[in-house]
C-alpha atoms as a PDB file:
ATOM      1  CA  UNK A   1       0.000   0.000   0.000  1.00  0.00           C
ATOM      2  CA  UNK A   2       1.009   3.367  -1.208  1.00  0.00           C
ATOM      3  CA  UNK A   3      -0.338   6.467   0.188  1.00  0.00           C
ATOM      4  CA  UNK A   4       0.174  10.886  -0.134  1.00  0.00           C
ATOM      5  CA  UNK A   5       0.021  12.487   3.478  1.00  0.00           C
ATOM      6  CA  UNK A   6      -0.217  15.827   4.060  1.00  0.00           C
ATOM      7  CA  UNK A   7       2.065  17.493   7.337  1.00  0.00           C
ATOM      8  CA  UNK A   8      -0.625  17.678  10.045  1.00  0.00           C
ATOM      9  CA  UNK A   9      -0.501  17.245  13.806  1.00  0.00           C
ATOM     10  CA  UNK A  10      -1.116  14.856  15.914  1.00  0.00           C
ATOM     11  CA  UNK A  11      -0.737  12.726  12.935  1.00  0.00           C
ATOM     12  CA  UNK A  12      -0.015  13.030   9.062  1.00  0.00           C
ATOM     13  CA  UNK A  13      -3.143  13.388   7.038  1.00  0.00           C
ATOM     14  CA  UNK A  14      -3.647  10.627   4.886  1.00  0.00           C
ATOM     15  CA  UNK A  15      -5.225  12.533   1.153  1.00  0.00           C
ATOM     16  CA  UNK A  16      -5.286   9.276  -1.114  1.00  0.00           C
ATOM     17  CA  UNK A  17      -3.785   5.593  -0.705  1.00  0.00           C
ATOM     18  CA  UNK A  18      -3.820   3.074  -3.015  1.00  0.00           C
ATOM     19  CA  UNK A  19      -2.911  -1.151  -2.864  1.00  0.00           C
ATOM     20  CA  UNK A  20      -0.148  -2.858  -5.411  1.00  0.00           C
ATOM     21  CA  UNK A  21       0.494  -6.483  -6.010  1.00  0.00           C
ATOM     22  CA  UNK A  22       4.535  -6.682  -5.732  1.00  0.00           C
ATOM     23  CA  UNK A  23       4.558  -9.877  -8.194  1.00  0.00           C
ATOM     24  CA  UNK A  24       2.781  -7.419 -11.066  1.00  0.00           C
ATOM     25  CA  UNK A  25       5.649  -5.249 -10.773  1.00  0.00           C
ATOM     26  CA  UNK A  26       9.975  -5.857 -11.237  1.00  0.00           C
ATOM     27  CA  UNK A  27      10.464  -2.856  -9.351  1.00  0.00           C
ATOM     28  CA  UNK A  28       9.879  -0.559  -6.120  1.00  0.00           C
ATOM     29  CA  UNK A  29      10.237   2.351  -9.195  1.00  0.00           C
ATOM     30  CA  UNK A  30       7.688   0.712 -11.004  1.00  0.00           C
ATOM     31  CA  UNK A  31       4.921   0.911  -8.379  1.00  0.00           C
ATOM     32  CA  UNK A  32       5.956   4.802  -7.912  1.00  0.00           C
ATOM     33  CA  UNK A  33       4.868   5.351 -11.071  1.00  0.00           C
ATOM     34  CA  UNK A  34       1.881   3.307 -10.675  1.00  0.00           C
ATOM     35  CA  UNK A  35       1.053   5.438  -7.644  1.00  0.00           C
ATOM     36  CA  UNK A  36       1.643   9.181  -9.363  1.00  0.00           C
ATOM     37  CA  UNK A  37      -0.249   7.908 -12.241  1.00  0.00           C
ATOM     38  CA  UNK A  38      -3.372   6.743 -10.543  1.00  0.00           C
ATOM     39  CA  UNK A  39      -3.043   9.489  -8.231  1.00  0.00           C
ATOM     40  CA  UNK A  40      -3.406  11.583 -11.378  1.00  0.00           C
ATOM     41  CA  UNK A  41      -2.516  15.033  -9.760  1.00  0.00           C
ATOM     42  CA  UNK A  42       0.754  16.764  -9.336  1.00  0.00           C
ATOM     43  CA  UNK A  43       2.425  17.214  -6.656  1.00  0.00           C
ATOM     44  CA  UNK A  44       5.556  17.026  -4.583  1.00  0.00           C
ATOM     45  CA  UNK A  45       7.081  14.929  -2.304  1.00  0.00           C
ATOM     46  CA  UNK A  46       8.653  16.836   0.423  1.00  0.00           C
ATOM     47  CA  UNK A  47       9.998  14.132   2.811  1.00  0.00           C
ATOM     48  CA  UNK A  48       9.134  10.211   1.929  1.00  0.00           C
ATOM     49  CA  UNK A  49       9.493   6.510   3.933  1.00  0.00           C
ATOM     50  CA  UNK A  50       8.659   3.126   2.893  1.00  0.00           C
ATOM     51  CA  UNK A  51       8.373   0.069   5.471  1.00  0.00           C
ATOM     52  CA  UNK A  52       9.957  -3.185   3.798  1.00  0.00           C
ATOM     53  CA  UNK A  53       9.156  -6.666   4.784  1.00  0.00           C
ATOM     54  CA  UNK A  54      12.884  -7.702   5.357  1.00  0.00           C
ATOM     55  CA  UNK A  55      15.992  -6.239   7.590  1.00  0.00           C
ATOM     56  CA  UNK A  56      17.468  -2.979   6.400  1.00  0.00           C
ATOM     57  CA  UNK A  57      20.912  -2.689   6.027  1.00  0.00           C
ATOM     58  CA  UNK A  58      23.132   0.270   4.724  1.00  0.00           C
ATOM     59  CA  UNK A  59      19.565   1.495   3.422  1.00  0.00           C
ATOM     60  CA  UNK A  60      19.824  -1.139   1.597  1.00  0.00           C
ATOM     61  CA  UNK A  61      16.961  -3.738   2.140  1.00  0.00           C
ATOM     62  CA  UNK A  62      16.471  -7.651   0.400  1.00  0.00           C
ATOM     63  CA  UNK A  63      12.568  -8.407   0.200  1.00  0.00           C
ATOM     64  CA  UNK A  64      11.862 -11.136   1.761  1.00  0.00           C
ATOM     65  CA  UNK A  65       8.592 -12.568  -0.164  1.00  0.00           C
ATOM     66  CA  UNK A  66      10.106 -11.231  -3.367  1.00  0.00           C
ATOM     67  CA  UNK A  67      13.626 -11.277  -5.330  1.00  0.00           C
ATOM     68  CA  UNK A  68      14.226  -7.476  -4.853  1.00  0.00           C
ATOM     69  CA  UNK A  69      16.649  -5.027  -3.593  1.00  0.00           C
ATOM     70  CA  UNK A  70      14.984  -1.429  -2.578  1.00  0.00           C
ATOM     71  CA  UNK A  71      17.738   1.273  -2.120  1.00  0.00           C
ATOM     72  CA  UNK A  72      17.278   4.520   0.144  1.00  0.00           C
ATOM     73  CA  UNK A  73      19.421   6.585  -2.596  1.00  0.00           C
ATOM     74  CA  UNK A  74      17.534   4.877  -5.659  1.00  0.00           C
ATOM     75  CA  UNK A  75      14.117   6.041  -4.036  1.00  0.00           C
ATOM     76  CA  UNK A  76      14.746   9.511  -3.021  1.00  0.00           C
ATOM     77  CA  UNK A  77      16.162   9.797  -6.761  1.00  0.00           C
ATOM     78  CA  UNK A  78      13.050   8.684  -8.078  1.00  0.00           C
ATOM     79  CA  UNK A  79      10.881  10.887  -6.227  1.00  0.00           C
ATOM     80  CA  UNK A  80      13.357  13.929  -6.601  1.00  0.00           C
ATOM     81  CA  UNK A  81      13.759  14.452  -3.073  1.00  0.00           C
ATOM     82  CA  UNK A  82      16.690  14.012  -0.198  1.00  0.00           C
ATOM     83  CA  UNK A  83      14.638  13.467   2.559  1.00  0.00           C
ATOM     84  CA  UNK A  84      13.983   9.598   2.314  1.00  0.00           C
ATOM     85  CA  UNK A  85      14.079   6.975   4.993  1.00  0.00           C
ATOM     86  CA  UNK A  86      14.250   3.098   4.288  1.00  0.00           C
ATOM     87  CA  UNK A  87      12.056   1.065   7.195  1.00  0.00           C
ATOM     88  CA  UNK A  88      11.120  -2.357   8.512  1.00  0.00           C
ATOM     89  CA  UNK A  89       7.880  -2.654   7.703  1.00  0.00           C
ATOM     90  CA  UNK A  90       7.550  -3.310  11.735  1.00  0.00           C
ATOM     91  CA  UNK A  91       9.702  -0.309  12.213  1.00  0.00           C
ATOM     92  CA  UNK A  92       6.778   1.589  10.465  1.00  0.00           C
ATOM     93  CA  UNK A  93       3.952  -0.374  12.056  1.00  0.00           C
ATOM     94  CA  UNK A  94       5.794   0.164  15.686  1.00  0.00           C
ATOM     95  CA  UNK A  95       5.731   4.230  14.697  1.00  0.00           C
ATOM     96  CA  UNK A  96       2.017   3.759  13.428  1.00  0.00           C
ATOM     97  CA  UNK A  97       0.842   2.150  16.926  1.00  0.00           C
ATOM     98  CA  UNK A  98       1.808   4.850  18.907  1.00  0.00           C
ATOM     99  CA  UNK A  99       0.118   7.437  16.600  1.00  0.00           C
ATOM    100  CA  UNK A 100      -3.056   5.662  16.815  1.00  0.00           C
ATOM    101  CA  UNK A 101      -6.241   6.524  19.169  1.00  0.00           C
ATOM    102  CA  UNK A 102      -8.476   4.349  21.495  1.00  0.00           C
ATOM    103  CA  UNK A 103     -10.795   4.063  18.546  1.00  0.00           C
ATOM    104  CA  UNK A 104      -7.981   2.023  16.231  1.00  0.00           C
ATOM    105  CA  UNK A 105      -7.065  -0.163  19.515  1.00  0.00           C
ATOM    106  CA  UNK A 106      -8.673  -3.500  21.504  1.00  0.00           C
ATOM    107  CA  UNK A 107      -7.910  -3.872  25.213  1.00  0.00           C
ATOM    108  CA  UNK A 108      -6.782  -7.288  26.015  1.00  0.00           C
ATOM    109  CA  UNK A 109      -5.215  -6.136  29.353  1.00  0.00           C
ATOM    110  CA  UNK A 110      -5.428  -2.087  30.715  1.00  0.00           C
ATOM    111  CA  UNK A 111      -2.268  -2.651  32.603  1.00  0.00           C
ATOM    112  CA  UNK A 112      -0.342   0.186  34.152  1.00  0.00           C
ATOM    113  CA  UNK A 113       0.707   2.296  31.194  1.00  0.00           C
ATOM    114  CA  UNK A 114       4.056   4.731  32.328  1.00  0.00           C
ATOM    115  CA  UNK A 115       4.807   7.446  30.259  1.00  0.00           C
ATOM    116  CA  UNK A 116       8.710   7.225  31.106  1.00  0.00           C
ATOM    117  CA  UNK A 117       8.454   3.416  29.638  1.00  0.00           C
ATOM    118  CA  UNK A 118       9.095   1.529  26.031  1.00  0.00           C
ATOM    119  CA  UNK A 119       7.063  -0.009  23.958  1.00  0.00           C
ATOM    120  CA  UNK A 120       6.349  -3.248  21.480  1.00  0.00           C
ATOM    121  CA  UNK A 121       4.825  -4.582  18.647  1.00  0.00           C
ATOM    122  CA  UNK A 122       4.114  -8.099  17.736  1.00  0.00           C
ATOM    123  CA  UNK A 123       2.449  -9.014  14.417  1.00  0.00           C
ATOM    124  CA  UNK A 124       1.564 -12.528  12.817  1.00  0.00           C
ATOM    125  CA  UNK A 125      -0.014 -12.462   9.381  1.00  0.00           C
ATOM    126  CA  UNK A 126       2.095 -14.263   6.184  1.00  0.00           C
ATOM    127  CA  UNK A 127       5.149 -14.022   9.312  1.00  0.00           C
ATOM    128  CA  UNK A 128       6.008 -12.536  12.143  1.00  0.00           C
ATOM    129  CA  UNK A 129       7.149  -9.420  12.608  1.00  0.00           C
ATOM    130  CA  UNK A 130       8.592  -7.222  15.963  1.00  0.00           C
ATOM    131  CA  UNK A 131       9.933  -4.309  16.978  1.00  0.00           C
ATOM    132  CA  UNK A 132      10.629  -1.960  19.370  1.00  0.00           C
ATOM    133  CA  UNK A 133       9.498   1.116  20.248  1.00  0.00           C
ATOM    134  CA  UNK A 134      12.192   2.755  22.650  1.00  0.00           C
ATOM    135  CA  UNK A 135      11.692   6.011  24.733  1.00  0.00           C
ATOM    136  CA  UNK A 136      14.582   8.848  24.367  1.00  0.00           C
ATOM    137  CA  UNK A 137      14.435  11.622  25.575  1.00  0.00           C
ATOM    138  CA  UNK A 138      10.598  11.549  25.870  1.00  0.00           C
ATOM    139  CA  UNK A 139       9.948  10.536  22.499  1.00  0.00           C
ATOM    140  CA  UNK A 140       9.919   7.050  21.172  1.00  0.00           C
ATOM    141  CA  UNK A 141      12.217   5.899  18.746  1.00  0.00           C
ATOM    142  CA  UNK A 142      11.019   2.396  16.657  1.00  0.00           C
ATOM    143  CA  UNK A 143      13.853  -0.092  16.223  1.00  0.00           C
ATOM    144  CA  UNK A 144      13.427  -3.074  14.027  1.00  0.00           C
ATOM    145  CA  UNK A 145      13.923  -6.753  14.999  1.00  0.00           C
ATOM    146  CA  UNK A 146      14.102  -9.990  13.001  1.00  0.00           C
ATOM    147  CA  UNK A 147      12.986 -11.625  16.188  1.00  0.00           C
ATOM    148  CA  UNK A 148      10.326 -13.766  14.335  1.00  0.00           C
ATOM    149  CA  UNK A 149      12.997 -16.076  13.659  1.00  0.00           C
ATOM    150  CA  UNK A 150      14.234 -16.971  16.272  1.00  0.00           C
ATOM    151  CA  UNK A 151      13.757 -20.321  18.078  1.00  0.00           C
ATOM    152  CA  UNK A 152      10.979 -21.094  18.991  1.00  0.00           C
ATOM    153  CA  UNK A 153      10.436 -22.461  23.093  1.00  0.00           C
ATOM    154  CA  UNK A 154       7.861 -25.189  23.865  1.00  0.00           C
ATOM    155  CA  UNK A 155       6.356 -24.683  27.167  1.00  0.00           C
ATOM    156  CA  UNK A 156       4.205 -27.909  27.251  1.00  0.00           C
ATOM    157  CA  UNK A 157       4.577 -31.433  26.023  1.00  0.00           C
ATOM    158  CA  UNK A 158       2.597 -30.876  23.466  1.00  0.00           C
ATOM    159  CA  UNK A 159       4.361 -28.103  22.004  1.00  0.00           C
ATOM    160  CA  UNK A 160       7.413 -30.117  22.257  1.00  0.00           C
ATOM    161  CA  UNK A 161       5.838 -33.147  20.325  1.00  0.00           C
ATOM    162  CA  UNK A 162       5.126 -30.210  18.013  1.00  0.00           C
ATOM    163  CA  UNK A 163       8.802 -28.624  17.829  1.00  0.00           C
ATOM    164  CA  UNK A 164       9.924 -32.583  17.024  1.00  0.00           C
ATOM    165  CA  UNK A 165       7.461 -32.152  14.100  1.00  0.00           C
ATOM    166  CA  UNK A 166       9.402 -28.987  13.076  1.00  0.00           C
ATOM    167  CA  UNK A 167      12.691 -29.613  13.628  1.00  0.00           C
ATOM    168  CA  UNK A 168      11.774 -32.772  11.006  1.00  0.00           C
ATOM    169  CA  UNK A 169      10.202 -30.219   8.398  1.00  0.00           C
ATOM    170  CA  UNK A 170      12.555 -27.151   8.778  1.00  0.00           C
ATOM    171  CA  UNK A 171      16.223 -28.326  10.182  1.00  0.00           C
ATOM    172  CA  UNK A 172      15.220 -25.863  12.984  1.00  0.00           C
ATOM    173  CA  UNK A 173      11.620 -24.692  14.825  1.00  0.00           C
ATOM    174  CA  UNK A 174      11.267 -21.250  14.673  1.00  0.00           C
ATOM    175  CA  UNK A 175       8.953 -18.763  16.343  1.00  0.00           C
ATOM    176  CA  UNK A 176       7.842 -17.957  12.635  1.00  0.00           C
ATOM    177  CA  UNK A 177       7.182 -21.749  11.852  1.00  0.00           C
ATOM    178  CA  UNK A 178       4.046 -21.432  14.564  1.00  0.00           C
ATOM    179  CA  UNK A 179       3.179 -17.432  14.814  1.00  0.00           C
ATOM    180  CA  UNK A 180       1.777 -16.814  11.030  1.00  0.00           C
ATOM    181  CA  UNK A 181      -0.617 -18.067   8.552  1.00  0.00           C
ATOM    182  CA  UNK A 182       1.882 -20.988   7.534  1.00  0.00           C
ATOM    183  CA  UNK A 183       2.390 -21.575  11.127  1.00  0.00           C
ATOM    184  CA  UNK A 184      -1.175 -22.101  11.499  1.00  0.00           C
ATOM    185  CA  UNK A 185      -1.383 -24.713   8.965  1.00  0.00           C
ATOM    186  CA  UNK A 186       1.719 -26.152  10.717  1.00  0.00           C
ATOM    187  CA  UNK A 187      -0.667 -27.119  13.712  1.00  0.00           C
ATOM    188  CA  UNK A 188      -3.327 -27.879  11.783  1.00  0.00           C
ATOM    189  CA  UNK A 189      -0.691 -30.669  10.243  1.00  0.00           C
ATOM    190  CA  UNK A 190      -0.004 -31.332  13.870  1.00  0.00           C
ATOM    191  CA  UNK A 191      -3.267 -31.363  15.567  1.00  0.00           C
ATOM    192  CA  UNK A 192      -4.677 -33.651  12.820  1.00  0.00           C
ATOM    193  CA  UNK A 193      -1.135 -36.489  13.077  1.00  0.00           C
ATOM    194  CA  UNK A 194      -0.562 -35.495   9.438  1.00  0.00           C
ATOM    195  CA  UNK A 195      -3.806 -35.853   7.924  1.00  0.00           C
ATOM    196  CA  UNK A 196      -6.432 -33.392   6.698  1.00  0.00           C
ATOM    197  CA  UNK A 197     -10.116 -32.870   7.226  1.00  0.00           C
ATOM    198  CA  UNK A 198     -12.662 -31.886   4.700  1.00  0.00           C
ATOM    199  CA  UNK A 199     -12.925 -28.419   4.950  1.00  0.00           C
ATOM    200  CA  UNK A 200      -9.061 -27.362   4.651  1.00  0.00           C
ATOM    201  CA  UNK A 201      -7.423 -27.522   1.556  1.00  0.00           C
ATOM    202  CA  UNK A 202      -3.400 -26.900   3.209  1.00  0.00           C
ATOM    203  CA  UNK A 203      -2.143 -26.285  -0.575  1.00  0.00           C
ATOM    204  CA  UNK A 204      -4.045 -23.322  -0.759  1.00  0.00           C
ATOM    205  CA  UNK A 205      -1.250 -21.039   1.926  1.00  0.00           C
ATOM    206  CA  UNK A 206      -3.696 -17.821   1.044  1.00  0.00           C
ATOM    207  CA  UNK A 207      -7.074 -19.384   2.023  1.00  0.00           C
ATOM    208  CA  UNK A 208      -6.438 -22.484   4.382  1.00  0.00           C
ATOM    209  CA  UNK A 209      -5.520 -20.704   7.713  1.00  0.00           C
ATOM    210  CA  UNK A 210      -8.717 -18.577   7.104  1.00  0.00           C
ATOM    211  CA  UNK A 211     -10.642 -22.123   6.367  1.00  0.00           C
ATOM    212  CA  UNK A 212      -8.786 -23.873  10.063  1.00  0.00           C
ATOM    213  CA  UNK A 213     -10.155 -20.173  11.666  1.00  0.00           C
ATOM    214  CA  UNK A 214     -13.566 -20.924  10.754  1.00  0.00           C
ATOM    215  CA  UNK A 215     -13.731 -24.528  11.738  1.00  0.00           C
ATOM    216  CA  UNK A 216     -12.392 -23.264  14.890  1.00  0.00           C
ATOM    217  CA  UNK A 217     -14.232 -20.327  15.709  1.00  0.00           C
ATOM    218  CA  UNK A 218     -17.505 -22.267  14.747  1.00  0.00           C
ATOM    219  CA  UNK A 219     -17.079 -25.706  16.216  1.00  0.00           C
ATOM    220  CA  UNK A 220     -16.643 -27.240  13.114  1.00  0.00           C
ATOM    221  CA  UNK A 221     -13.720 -29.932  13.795  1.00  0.00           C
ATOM    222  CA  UNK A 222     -12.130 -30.157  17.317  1.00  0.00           C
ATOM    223  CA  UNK A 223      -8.535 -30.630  15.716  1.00  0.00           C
ATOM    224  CA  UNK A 224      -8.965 -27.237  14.071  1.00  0.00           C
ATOM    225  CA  UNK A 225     -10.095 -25.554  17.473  1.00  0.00           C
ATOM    226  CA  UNK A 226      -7.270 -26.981  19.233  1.00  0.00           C
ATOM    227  CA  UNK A 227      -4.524 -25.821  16.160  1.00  0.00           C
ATOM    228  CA  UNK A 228      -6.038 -22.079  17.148  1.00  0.00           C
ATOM    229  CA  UNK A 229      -5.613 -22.526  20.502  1.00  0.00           C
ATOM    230  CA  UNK A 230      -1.946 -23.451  20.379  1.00  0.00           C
ATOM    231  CA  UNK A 231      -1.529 -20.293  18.127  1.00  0.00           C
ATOM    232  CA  UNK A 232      -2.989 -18.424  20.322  1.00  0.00           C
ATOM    233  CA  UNK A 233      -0.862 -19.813  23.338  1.00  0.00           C
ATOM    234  CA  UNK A 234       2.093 -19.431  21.843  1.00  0.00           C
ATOM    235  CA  UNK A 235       1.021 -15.847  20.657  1.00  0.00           C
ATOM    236  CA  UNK A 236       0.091 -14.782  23.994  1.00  0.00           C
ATOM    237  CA  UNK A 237       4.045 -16.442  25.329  1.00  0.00           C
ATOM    238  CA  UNK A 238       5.888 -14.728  22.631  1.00  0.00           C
ATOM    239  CA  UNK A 239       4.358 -10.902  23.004  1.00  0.00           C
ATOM    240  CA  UNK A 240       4.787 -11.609  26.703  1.00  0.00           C
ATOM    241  CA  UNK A 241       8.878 -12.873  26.084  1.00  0.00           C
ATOM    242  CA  UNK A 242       8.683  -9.419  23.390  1.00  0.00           C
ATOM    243  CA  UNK A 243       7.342  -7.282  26.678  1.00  0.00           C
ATOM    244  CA  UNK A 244      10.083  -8.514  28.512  1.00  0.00           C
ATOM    245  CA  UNK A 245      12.992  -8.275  26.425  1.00  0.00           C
ATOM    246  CA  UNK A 246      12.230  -4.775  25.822  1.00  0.00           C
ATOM    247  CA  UNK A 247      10.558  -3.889  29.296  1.00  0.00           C
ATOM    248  CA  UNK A 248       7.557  -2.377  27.254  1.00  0.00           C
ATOM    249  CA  UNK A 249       6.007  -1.081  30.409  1.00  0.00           C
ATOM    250  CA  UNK A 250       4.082   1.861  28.117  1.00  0.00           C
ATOM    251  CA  UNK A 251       2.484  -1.414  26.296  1.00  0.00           C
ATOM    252  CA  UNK A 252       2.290  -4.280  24.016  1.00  0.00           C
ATOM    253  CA  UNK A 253       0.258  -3.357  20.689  1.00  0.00           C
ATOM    254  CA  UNK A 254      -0.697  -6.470  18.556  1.00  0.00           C
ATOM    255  CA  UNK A 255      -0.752  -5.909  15.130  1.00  0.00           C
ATOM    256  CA  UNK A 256      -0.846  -8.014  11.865  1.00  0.00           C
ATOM    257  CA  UNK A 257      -3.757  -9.621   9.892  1.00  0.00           C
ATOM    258  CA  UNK A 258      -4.694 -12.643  11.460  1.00  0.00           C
ATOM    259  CA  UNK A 259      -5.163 -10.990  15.231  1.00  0.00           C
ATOM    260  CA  UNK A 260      -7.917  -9.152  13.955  1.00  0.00           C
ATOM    261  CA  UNK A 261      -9.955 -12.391  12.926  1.00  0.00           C
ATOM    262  CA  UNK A 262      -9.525 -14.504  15.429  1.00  0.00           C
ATOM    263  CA  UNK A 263     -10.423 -12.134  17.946  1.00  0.00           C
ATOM    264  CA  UNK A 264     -13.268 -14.460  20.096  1.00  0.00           C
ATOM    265  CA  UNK A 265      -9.665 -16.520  20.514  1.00  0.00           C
ATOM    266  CA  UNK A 266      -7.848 -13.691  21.484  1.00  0.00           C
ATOM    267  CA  UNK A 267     -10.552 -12.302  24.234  1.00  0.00           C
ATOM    268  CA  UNK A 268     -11.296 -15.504  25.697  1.00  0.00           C
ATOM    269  CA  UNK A 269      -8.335 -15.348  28.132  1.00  0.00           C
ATOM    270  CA  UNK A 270      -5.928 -17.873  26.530  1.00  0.00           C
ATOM    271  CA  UNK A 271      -3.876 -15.172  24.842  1.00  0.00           C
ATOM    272  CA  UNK A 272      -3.394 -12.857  28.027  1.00  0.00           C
ATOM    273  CA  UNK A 273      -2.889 -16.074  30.729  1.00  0.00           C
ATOM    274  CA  UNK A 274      -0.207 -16.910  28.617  1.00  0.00           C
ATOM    275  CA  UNK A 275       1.182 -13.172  27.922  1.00  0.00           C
ATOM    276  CA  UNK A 276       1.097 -12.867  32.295  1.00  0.00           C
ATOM    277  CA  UNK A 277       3.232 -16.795  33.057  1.00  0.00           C
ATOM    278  CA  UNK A 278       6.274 -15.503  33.090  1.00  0.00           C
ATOM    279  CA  UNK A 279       7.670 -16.620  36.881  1.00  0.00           C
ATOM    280  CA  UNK A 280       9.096 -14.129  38.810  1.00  0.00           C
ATOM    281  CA  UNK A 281       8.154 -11.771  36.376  1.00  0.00           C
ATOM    282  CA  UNK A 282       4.303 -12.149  36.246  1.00  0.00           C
ATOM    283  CA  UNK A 283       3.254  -9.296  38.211  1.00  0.00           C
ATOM    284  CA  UNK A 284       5.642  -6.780  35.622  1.00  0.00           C
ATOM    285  CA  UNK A 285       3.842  -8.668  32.907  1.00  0.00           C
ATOM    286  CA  UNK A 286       0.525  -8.189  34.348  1.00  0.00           C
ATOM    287  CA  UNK A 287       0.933  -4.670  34.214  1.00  0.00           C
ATOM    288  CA  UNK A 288       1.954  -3.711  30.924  1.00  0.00           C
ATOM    289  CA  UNK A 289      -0.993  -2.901  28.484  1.00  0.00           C
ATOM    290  CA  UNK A 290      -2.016  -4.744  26.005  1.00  0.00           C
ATOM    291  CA  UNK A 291      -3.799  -3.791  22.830  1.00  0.00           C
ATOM    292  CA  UNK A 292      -4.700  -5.202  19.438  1.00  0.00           C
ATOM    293  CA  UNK A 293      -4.766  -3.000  16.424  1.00  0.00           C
ATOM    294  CA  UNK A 294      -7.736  -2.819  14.442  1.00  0.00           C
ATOM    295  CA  UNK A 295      -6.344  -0.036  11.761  1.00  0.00           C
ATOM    296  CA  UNK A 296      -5.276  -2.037   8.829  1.00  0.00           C
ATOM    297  CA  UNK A 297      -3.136   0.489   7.357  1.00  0.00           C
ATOM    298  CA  UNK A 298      -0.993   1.323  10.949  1.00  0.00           C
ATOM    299  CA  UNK A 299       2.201   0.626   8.912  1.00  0.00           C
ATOM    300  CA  UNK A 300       1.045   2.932   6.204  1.00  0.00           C
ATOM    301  CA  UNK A 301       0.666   5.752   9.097  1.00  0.00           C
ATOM    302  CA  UNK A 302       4.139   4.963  10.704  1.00  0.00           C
ATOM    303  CA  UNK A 303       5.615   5.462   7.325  1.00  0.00           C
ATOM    304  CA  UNK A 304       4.428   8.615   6.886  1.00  0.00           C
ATOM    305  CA  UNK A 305       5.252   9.369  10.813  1.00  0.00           C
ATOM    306  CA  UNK A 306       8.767   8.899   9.982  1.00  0.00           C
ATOM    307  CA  UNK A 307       8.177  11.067   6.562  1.00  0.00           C
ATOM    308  CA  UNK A 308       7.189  13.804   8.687  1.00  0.00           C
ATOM    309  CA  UNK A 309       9.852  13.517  10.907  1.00  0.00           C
ATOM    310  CA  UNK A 310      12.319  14.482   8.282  1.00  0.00           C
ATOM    311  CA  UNK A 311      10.510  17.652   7.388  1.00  0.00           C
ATOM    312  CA  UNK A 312      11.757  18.976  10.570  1.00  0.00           C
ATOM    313  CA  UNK A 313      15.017  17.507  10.965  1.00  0.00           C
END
């Protein structure tokens, strides 16, 4: 998604936005165009940002759902300007959650909230993303993470059954291998000893988590309702292990695209008990905020957040 902001305050302005496929395009350049053309208005780019699904490195950033390289220079070349900042696409989505209001948020947990504390954001939809959102100087600065794959810790014996099931798949089980829509099908392959029911068509990695979701959510098959309730255990864990690694005492925000539909699973307790076991540090855990976000374009907004930010800089 590709969208024009106007400078405004709290928040950039969004004036027009518009959705791309990446595999109908060979370039980042190409979609630019795309964008100005359908736009189908002058006008000027002052400051710009773009939040890439893959690390950034040297502003240089490797795609990692499609063969591309996006560089910072090559962009602000394009668009004629030399304010341009290359972003996680959960560096943007971490800047996004903290511009958002109540209205764009769901209260798992109300927590504690302190204004002197960091911040997180966890997101499972094709992966998983996180990042950080750190507090200097009273402001919070975003700072990207490839934590998603990391390894993955079973807390139960069934999750270990299930990291033996991994480990035979991938080499390795990895937090991404259970916290995203292929994860999901991962327990479904689990939960059902291999096999498949009806309903599910696992070839089909656009369509089959939201298929396991529905069986789930509507009683349909008791090995899809127990594949969403591992996800959303091990959900709940890993935002909790994210709180604590960065001490996000100012919150948790949970973004992505699957939180958003299974959210009966995510308000039925599961997701928080497992967000607050964390030992000795339970009671820390128990106050930190928690909050899923409903605005599907947050990443779009932290993008232009960090646009803005270079018109003053």
């Amino acid at each position: 998604m590709l969208g024009l902001f106007e400078r405004a305050r709290p928040r950039p302005r969004l004036v027009v936005a518009h959705t791309y496929l990446t595999n109908e395009f060979t370039s980042f350049n190409q979609i630019l165009d795309s964008f100005a053309a359908d736009v189908g208005a002058a006008f000027v780019v002052e400051a710009a940002a773009a939040g890439v699904a893959g690390p950034v490195v040297g502003d240089v950033a490797r795609l990692t759902n499609i063969d591309w390289d996006i560089a910072r220079a090559e962009i602000a070349s394009h668009l004629k300007t030399g304010r341009m900042q290359l972003l996680n696409d959960l560096e943007a989505m971490a800047l996004g959650a903290a511009a958002l209001g109540p209205e764009e948020l769901l209260e798992l947990q109300r927590g504690t909230p302190r204004s002197d504390g960091n911040a997180a954001v966890i997101a499972a939809g094709t992966g998983l993303g996180q990042a950080y959102l750190h507090r200097v100087d009273g402001r919070f600065t975003a700072m990207a993470s490839e934590g998603g794959h990391g390894d993955f810790a079973a807390r139960t014996d069934r999750e270990m059954a299930f990291v033996l099931m991994l480990r035979d798949l991938y080499g390795r089980a990895e937090v991404e291998h259970v916290l995203s829509g292929p994860g999901l099908l991962n327990l479904h392959r689990f939960t059902h000893d291999g096999r498949g029911c009806d309903s599910v068509d696992r070839t089909d990695q656009h369509e089959a988590p939201a298929q396991v979701t529905r069986n789930a959510l509507e009683g349909r098959c008791a090995s899809c309702a127990e594949a969403l309730a591992m996800f959303v255990d091990a959900y709940g864990a890993e935002a909790g292990n994210l709180a604590l690694r960065g001490v996000a005492t100012s919150g948790v925000f949970v973004g992505g695209g699957i939180a958003p539909k299974i959210l009966p699973a995510m308000r039925d307790g599961r997701f928080m008990e497992a967000f607050r076991a964390k030992g000795a540090f339970s009671e820390l855990a128990a106050r930190i905020p928690v909050h899923v976000i409903l605005a599907p374009d947050a990443g779009l907004l932290g993008a232009a957040v960090a646009a803005q930010a270079l018109t003053s800089s």
